[in-house]
C-alpha atoms as a PDB file:
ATOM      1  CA  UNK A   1      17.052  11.729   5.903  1.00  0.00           C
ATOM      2  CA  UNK A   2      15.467  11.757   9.440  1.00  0.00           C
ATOM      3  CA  UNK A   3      14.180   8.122  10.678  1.00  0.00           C
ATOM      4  CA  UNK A   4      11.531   8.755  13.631  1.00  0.00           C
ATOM      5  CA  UNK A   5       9.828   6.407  15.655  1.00  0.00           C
ATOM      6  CA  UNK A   6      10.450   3.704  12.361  1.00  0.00           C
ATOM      7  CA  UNK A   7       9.162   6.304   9.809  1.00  0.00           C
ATOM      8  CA  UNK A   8      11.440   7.535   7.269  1.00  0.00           C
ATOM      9  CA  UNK A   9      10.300  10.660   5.766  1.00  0.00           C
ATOM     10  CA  UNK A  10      13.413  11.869   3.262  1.00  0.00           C
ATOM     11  CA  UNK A  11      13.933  14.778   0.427  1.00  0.00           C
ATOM     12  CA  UNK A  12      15.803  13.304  -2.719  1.00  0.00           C
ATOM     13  CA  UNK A  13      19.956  12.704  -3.153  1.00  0.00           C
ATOM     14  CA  UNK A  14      19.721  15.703  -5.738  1.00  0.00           C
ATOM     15  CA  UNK A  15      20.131  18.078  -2.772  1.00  0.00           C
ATOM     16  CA  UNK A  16      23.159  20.294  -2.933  1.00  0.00           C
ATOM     17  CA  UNK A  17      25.821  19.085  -0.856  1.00  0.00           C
ATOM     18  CA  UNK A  18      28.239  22.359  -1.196  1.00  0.00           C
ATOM     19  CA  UNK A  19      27.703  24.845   1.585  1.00  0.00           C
ATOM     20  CA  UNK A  20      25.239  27.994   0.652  1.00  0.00           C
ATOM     21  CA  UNK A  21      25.084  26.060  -2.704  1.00  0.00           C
ATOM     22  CA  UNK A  22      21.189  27.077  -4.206  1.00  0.00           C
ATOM     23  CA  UNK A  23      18.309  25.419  -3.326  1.00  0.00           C
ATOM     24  CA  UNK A  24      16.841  22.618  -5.604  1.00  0.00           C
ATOM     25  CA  UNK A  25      13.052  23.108  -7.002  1.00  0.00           C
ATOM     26  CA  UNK A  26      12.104  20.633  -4.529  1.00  0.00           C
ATOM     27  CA  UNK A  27      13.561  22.532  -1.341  1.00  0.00           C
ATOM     28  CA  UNK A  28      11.690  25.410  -3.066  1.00  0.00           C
ATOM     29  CA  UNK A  29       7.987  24.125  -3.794  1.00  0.00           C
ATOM     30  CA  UNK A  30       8.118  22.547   0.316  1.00  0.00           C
ATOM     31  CA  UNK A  31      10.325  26.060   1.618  1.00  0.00           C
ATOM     32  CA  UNK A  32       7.396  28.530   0.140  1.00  0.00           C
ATOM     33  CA  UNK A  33       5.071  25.837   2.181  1.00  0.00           C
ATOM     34  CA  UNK A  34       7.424  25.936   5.150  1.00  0.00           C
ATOM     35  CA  UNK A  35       7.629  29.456   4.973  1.00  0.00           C
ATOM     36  CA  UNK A  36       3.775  29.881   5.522  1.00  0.00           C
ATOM     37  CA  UNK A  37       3.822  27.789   8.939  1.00  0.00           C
ATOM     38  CA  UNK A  38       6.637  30.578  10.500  1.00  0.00           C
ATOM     39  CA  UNK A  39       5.296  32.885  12.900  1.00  0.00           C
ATOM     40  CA  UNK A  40       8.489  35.049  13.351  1.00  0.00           C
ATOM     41  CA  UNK A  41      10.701  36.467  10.792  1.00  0.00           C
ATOM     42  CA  UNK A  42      13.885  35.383  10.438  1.00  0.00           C
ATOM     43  CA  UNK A  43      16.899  35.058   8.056  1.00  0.00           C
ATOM     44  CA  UNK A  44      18.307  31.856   7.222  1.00  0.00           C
ATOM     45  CA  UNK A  45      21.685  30.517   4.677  1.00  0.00           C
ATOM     46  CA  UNK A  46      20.624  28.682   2.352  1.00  0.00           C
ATOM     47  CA  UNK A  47      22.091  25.634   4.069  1.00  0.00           C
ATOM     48  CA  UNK A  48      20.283  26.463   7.105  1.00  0.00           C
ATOM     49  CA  UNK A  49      17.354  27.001   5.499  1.00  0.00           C
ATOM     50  CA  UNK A  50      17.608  23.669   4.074  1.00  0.00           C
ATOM     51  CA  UNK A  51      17.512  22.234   7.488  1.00  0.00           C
ATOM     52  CA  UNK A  52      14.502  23.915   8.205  1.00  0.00           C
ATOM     53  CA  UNK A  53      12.487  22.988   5.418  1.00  0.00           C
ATOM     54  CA  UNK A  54      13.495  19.570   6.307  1.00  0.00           C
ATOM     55  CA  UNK A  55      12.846  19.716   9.901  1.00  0.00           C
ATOM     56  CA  UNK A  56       9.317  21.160   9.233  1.00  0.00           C
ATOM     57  CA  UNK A  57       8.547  18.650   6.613  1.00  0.00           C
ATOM     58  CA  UNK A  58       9.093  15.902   8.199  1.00  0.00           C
ATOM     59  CA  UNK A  59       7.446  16.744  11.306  1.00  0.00           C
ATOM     60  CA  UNK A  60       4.220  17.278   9.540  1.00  0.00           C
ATOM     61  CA  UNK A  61       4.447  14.159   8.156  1.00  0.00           C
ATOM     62  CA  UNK A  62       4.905  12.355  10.783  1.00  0.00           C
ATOM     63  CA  UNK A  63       1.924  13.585  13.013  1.00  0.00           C
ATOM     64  CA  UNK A  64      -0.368  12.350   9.854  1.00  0.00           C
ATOM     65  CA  UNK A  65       0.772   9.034   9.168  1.00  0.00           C
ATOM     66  CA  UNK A  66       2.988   8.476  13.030  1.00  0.00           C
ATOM     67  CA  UNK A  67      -0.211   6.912  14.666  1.00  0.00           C
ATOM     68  CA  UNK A  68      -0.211   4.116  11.587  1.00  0.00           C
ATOM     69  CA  UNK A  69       1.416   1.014  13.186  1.00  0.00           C
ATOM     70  CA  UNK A  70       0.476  -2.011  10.827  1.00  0.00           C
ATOM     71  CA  UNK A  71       2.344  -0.440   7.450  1.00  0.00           C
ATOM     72  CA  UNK A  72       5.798   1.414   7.460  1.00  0.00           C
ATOM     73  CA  UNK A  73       5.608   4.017   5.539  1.00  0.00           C
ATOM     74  CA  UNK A  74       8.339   6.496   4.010  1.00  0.00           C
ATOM     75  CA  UNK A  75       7.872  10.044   2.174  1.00  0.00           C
ATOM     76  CA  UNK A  76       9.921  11.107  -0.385  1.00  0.00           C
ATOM     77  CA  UNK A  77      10.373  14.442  -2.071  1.00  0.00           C
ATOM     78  CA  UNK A  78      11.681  14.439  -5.345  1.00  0.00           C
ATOM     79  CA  UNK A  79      12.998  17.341  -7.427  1.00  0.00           C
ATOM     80  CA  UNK A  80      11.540  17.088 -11.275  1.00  0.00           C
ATOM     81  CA  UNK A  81      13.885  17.262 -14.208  1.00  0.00           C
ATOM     82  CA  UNK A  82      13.663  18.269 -18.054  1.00  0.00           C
ATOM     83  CA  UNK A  83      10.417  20.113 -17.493  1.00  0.00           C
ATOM     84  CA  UNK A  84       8.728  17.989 -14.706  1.00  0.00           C
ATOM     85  CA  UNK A  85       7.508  20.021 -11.637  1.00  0.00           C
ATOM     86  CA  UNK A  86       8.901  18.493  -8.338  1.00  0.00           C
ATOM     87  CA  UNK A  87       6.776  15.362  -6.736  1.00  0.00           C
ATOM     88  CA  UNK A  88       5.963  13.795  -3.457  1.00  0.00           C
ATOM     89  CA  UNK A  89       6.193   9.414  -3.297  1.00  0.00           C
ATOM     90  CA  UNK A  90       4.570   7.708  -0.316  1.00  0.00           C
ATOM     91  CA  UNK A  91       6.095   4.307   0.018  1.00  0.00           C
ATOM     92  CA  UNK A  92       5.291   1.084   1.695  1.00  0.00           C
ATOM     93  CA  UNK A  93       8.740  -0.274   3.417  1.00  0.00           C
ATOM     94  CA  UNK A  94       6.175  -3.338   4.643  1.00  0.00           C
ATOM     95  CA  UNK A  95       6.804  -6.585   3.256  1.00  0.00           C
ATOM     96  CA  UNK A  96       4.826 -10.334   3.437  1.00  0.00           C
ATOM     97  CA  UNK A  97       1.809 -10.935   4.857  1.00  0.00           C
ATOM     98  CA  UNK A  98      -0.436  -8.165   6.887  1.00  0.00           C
ATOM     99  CA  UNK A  99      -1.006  -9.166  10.432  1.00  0.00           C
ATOM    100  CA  UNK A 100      -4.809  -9.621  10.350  1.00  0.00           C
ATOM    101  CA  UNK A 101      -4.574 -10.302  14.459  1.00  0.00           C
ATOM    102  CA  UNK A 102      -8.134 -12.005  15.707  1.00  0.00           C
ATOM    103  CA  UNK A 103      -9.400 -11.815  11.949  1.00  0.00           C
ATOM    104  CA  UNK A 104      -6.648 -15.391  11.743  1.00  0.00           C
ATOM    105  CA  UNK A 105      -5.887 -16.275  14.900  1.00  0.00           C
ATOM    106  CA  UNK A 106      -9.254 -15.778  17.435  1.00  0.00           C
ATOM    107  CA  UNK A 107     -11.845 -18.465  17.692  1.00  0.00           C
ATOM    108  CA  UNK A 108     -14.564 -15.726  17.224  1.00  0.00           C
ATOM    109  CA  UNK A 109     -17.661 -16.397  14.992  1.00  0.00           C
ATOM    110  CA  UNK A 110     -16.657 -17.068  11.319  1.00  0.00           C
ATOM    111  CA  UNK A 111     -19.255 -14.776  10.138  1.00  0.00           C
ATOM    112  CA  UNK A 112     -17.764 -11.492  11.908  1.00  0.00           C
ATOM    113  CA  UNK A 113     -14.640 -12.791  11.302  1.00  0.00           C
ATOM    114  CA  UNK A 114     -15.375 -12.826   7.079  1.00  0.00           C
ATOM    115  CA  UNK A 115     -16.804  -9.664   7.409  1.00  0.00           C
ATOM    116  CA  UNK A 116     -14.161  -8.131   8.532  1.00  0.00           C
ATOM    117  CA  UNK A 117     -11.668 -10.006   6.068  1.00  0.00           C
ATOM    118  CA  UNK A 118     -14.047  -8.982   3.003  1.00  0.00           C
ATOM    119  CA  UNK A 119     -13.886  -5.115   4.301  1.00  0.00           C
ATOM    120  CA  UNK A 120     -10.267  -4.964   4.306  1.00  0.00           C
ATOM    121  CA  UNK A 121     -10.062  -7.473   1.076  1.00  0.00           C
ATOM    122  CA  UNK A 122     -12.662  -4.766  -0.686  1.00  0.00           C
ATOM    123  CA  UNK A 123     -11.196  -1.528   0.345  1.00  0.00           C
ATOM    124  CA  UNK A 124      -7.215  -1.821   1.631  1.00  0.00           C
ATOM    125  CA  UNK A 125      -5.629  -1.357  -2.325  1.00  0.00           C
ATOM    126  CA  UNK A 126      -7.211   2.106  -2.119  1.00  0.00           C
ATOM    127  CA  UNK A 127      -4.441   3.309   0.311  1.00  0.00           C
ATOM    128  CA  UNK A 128      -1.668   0.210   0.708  1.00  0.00           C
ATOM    129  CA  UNK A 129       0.074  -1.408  -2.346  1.00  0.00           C
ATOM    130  CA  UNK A 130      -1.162  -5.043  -1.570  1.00  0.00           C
ATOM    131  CA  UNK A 131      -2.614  -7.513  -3.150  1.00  0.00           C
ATOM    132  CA  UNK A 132      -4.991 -10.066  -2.271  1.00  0.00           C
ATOM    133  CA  UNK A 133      -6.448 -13.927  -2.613  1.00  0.00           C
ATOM    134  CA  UNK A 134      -8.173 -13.268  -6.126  1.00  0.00           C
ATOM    135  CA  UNK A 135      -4.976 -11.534  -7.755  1.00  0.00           C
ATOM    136  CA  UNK A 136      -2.801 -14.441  -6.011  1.00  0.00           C
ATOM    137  CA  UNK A 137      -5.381 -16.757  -7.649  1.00  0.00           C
ATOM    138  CA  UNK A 138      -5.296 -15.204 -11.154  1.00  0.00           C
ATOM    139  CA  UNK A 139      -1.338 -14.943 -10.922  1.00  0.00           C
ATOM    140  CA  UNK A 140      -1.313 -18.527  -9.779  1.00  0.00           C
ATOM    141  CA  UNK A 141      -3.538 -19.730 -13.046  1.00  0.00           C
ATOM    142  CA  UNK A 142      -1.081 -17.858 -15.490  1.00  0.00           C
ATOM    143  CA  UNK A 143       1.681 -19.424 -14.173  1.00  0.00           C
ATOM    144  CA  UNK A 144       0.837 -22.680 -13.864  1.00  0.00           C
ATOM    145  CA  UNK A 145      -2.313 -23.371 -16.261  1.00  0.00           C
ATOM    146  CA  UNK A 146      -2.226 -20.333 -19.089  1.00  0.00           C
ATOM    147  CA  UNK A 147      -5.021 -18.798 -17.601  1.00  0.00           C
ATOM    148  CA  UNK A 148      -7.187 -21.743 -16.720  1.00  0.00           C
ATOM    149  CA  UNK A 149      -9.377 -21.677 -13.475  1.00  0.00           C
ATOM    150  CA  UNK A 150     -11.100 -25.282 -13.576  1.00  0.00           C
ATOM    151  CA  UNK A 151      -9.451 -28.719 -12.967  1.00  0.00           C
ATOM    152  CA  UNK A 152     -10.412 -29.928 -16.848  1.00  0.00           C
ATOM    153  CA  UNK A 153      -8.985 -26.810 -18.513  1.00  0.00           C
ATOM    154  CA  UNK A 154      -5.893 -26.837 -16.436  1.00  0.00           C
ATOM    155  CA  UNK A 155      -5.260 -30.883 -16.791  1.00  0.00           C
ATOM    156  CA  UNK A 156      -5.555 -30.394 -21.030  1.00  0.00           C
ATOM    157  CA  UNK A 157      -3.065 -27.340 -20.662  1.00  0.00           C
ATOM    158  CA  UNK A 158      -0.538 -29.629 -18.693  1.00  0.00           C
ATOM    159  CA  UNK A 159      -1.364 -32.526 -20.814  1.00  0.00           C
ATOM    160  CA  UNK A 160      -0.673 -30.434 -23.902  1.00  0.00           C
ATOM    161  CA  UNK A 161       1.409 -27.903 -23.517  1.00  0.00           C
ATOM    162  CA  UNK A 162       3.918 -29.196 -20.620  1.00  0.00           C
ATOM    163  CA  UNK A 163       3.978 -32.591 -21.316  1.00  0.00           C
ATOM    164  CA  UNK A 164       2.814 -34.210 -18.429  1.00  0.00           C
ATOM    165  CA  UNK A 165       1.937 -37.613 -17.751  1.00  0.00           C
ATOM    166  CA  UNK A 166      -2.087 -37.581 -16.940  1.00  0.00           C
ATOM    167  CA  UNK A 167      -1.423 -40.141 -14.187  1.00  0.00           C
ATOM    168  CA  UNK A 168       0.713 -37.125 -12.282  1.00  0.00           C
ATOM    169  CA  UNK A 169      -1.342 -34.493 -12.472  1.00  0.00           C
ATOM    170  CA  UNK A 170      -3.183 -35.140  -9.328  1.00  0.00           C
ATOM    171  CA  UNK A 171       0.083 -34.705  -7.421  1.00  0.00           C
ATOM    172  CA  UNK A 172      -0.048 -30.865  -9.067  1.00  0.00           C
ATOM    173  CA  UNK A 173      -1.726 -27.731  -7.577  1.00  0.00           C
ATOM    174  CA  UNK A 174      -4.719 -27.861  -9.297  1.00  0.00           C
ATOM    175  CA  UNK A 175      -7.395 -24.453  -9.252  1.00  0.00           C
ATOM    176  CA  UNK A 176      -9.634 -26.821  -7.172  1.00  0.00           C
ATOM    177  CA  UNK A 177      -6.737 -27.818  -4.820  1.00  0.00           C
ATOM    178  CA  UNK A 178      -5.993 -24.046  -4.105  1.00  0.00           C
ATOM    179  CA  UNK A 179      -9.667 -23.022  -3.610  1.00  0.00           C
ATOM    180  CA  UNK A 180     -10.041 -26.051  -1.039  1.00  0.00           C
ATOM    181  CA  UNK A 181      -7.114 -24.700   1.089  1.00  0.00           C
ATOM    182  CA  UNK A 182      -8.906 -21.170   2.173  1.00  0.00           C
ATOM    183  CA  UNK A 183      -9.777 -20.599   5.892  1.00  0.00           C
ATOM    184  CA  UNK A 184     -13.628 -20.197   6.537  1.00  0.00           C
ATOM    185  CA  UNK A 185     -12.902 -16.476   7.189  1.00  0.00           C
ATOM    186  CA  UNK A 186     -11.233 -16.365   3.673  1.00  0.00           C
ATOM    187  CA  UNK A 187     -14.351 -16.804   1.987  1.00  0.00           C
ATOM    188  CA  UNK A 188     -17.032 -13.872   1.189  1.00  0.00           C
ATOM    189  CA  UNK A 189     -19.839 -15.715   1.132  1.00  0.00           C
ATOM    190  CA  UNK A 190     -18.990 -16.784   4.568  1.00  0.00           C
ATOM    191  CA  UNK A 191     -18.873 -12.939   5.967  1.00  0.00           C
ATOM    192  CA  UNK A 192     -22.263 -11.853   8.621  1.00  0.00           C
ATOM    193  CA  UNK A 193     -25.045  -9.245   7.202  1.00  0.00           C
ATOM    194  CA  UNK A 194     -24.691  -6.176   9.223  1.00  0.00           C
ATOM    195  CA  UNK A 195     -27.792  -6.681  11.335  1.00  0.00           C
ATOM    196  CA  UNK A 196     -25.813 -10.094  12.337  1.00  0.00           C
ATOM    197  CA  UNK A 197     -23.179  -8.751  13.500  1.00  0.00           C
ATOM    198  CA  UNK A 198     -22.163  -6.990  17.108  1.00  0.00           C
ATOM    199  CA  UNK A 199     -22.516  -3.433  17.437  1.00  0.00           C
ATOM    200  CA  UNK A 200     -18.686  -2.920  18.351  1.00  0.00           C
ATOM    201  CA  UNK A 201     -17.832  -4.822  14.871  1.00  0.00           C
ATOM    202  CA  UNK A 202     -20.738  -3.204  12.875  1.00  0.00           C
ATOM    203  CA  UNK A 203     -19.549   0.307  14.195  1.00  0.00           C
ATOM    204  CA  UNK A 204     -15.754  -0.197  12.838  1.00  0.00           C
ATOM    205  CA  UNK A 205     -16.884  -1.548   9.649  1.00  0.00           C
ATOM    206  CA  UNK A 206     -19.069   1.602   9.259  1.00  0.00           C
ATOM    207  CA  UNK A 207     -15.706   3.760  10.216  1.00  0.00           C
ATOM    208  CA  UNK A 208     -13.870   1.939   7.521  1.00  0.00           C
ATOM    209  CA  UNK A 209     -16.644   1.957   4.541  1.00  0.00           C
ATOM    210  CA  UNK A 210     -16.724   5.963   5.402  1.00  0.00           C
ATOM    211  CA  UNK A 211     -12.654   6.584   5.650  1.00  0.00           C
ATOM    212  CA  UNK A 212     -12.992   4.648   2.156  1.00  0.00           C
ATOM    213  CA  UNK A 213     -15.759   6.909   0.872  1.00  0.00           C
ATOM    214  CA  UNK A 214     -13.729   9.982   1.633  1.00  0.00           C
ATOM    215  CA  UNK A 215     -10.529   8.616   0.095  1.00  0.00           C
ATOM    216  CA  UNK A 216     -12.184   7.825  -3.180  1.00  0.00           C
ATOM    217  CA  UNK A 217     -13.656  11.515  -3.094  1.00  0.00           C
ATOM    218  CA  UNK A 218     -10.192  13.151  -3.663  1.00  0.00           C
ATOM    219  CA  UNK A 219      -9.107  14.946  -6.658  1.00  0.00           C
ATOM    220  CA  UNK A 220      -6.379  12.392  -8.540  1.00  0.00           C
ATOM    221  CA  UNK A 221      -3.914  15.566  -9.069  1.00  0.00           C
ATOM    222  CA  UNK A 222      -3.880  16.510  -5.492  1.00  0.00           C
ATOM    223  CA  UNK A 223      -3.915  13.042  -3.950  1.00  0.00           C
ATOM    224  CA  UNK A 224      -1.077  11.507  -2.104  1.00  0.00           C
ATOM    225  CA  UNK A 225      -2.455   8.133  -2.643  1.00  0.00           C
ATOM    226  CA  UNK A 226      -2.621   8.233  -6.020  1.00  0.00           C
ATOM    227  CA  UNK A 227      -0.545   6.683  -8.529  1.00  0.00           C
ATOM    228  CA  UNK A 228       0.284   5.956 -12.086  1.00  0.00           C
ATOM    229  CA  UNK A 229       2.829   3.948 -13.104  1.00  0.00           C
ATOM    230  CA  UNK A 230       3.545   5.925 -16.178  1.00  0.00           C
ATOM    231  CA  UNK A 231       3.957   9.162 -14.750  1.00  0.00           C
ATOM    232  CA  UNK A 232       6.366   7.567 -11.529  1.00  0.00           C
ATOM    233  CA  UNK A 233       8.489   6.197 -14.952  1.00  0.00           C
ATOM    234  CA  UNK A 234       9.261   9.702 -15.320  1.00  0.00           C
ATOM    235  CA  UNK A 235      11.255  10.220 -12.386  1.00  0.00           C
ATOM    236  CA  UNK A 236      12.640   6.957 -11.763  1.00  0.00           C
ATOM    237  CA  UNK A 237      14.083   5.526 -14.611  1.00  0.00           C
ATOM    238  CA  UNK A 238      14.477   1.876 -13.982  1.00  0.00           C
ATOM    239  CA  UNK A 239      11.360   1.366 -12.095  1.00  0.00           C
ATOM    240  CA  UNK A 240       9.434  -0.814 -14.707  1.00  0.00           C
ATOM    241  CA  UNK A 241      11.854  -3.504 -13.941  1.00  0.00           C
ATOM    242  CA  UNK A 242      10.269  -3.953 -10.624  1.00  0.00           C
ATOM    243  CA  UNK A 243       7.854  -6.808 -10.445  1.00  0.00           C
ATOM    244  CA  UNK A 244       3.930  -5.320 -10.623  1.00  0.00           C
ATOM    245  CA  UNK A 245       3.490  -6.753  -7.439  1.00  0.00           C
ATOM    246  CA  UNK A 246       2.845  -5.303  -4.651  1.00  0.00           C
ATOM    247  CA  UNK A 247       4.632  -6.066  -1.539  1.00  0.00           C
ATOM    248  CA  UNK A 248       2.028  -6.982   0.870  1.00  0.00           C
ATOM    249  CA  UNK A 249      -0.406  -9.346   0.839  1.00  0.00           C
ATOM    250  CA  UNK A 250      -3.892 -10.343   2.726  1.00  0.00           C
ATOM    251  CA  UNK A 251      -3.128 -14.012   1.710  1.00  0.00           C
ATOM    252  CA  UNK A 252      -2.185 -15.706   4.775  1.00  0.00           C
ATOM    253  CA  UNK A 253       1.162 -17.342   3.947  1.00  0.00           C
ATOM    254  CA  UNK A 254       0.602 -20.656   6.311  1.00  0.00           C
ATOM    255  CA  UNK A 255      -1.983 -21.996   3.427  1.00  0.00           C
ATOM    256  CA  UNK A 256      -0.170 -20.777   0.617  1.00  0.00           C
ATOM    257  CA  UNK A 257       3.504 -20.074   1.274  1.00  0.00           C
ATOM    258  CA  UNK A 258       4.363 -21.861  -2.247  1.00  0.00           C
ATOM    259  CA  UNK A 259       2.062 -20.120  -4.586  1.00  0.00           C
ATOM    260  CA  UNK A 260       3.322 -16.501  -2.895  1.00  0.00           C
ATOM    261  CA  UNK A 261       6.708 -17.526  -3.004  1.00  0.00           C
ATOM    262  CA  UNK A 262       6.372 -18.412  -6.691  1.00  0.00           C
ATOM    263  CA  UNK A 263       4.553 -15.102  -7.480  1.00  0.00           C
ATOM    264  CA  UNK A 264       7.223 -13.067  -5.303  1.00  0.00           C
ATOM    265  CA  UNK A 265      10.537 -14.238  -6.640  1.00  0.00           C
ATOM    266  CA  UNK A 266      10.347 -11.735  -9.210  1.00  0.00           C
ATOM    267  CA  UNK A 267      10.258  -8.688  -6.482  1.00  0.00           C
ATOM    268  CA  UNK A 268      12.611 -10.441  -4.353  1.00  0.00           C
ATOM    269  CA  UNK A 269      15.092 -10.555  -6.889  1.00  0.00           C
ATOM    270  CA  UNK A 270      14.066  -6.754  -8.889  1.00  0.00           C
ATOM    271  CA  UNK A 271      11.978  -4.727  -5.995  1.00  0.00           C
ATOM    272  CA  UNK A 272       7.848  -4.669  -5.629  1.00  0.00           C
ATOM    273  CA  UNK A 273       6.299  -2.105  -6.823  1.00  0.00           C
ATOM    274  CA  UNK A 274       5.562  -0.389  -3.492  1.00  0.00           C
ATOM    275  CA  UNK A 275       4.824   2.901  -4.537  1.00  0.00           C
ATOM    276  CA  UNK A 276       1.146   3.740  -2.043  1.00  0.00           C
ATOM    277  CA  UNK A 277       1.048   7.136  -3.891  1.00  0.00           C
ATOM    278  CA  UNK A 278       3.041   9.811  -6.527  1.00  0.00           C
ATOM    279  CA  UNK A 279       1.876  12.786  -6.879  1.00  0.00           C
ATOM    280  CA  UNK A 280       3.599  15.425  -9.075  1.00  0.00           C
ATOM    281  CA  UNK A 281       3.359  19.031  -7.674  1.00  0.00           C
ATOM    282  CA  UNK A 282       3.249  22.044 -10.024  1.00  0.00           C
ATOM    283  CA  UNK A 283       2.707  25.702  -8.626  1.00  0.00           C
ATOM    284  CA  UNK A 284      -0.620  25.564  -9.542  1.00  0.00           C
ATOM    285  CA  UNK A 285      -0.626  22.752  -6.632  1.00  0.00           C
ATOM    286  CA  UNK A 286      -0.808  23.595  -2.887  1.00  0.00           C
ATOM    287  CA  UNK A 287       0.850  21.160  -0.950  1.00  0.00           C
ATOM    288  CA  UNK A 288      -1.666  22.059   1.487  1.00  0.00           C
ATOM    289  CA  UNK A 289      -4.174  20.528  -0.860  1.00  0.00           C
ATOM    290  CA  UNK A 290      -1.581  17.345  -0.628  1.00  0.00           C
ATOM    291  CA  UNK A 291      -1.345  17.299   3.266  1.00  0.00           C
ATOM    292  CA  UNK A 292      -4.675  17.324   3.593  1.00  0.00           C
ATOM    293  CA  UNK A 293      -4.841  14.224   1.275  1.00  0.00           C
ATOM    294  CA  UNK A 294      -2.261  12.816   3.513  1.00  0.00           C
ATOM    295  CA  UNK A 295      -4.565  12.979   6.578  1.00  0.00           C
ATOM    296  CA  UNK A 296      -7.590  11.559   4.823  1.00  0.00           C
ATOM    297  CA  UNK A 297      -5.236   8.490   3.756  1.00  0.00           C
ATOM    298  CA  UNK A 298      -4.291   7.912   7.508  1.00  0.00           C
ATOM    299  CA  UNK A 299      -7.708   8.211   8.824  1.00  0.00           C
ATOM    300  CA  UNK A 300      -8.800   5.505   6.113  1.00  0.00           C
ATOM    301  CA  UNK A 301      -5.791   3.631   7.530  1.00  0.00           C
ATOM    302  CA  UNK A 302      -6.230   3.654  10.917  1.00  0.00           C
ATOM    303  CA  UNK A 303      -9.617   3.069  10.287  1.00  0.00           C
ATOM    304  CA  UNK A 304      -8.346  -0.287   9.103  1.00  0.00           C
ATOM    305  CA  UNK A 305      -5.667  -0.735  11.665  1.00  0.00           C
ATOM    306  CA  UNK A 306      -9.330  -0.238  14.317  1.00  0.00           C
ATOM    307  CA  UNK A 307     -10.302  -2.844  12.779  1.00  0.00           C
ATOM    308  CA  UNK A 308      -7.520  -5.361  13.027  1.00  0.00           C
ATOM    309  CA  UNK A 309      -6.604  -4.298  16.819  1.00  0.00           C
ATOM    310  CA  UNK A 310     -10.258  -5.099  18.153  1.00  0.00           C
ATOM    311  CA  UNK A 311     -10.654  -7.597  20.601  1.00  0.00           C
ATOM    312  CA  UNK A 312     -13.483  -9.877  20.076  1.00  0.00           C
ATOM    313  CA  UNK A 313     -13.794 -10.724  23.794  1.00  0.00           C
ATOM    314  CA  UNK A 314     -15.508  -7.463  24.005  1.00  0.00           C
ATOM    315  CA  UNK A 315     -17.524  -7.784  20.821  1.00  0.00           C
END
């Protein structure tokens, strides 16, 4: 495994260990890539050819995704088993809540700052395995009220079903309770038009809404930031014990550390389901084709990350 600049980028514990042992499908599908990026000839053991295909690897992965600062993210090449073709995991090593930066903690105008809050609320689950104040919300109401999201539905359910004195339930979350606790710049309906808002903001947004356009235009089979759960079951056994949730959140933890620590302890305890993308890689593949998903990911990304770093001062 190399770790550069806080970026993991690592092949699977299925290589051979034994010197000049053969290479694994995995060292195979990214060597044939590697291979195609030399400019001189040259004869390599296998062991130092494993090197190399390592070295090249994770160089190239790290000049896509080494500029993203506000996720950690970690590559991992996997070789397939009983018939499966090798596959390439993008993981998020990012836990809690996202720094949102002036989007919380500026006194700028509400409205920009909503805007910019909705954008990332809309669009960030294309790329980063997070999860945001509506899935908290809906999470919240199965745990707490069987699905209930008004006062009078939740009270009968705790009446009923949990026992609970009537004259008590006021000192209970309640779905009004949790709605009332959102910032201003939570709230959508709080977020500027376009024409209201400054041309530096309206600009970024724009970036974003086309990074996100381009991501969504990728072919599923050739995407690195796609994934499905069952085909990741495949080659890790064990991973539906993880909790479904993701590990990072847009909920900002000072208004609502006990409803995300209730929703987390599950992934604390088992692992979130961090997987940002799994894509299997048959011949018929070019992990070109899976690169250059890689750099339309980032772009979305740092498109995103723009966003966050701006400085409304010079709005």
């Amino acid at each position: 495994m190399a770790d550069l600049a806080g970026r993991a980028v690592a092949l699977s514990g299925d290589i051979p260990a034994l010197f000049d042992a053969p290479l694994a499908s995995h060292h195979k599908l990214i060597g044939r890539w590697a291979t195609s990026r030399e400019t001189t000839a040259k004869r390599y053991t296998r062991d130092q050819a494993r090197q190399r295909i390592e070295r090249l690897f994770d160089k190239a992965v790290l000049d896509i995704l080494g500029s993203v600062e506000f996720a950690d993210f970690r590559v991992a090449v996997l070789h397939g088993n009983e018939g499966y073709p090798p596959a390439i995991a993008v993981i998020c090593d990012s836990m809690g809540q996202l720094d949102l930066g002036w989007i919380e903690d500026s006194d700028a105008p509400i409205p920009w700052r909503a805007a910019a809050y909705k954008a990332l609320d809309d669009m960030l689950g294309r790329a980063l395995p997070i999860f945001g104040y509506q899935d908290l919300f809906d999470e919240i109401s199965m745990y707490y009220w069987d699905g209930a999201t008004d006062d009078e539905t939740a009270r009968q359910w705790i009446v009923e079903y949990q026992g609970m004195d009537p004259d008590d339930i006021e000192e209970l979350t309640l779905p009004s309770n949790m709605e009332s606790r959102r910032p201003d710049w939570m709230i959508a309906a709080n977020a500027g038009a376009s024409a209201e808002l400054p041309n530096g903001l309206h600009r970024k947004l724009e970036e974003l809404r086309k990074a996100y356009a381009a991501l969504g235009k990728l072919r599923p089979e050739r995407s690195a930031w796609q994934f499905d759960i069952e085909i990741a079951q495949e080659y890790l056994p064990g991973i539906e014990e993880c909790s479904t949730l993701p590990p990072l959140t847009l909920v900002p933890v000072e208004q609502f550390a006990r409803e995300v620590d209730d929703v987390g302890r599950h992934g604390m305890e088992y692992g979130f389901m961090d997987i940002a993308g799994f894509c299997p890689l048959p011949d018929s593949v070019p992990i070109d084709d899976w690169f250059a998903s890689l750099r339309v990911g980032a772009r979305f990304l740092l498109a995103a990350q723009d966003l966050i770093q701006l400085d409304p001062a010079n709005l």
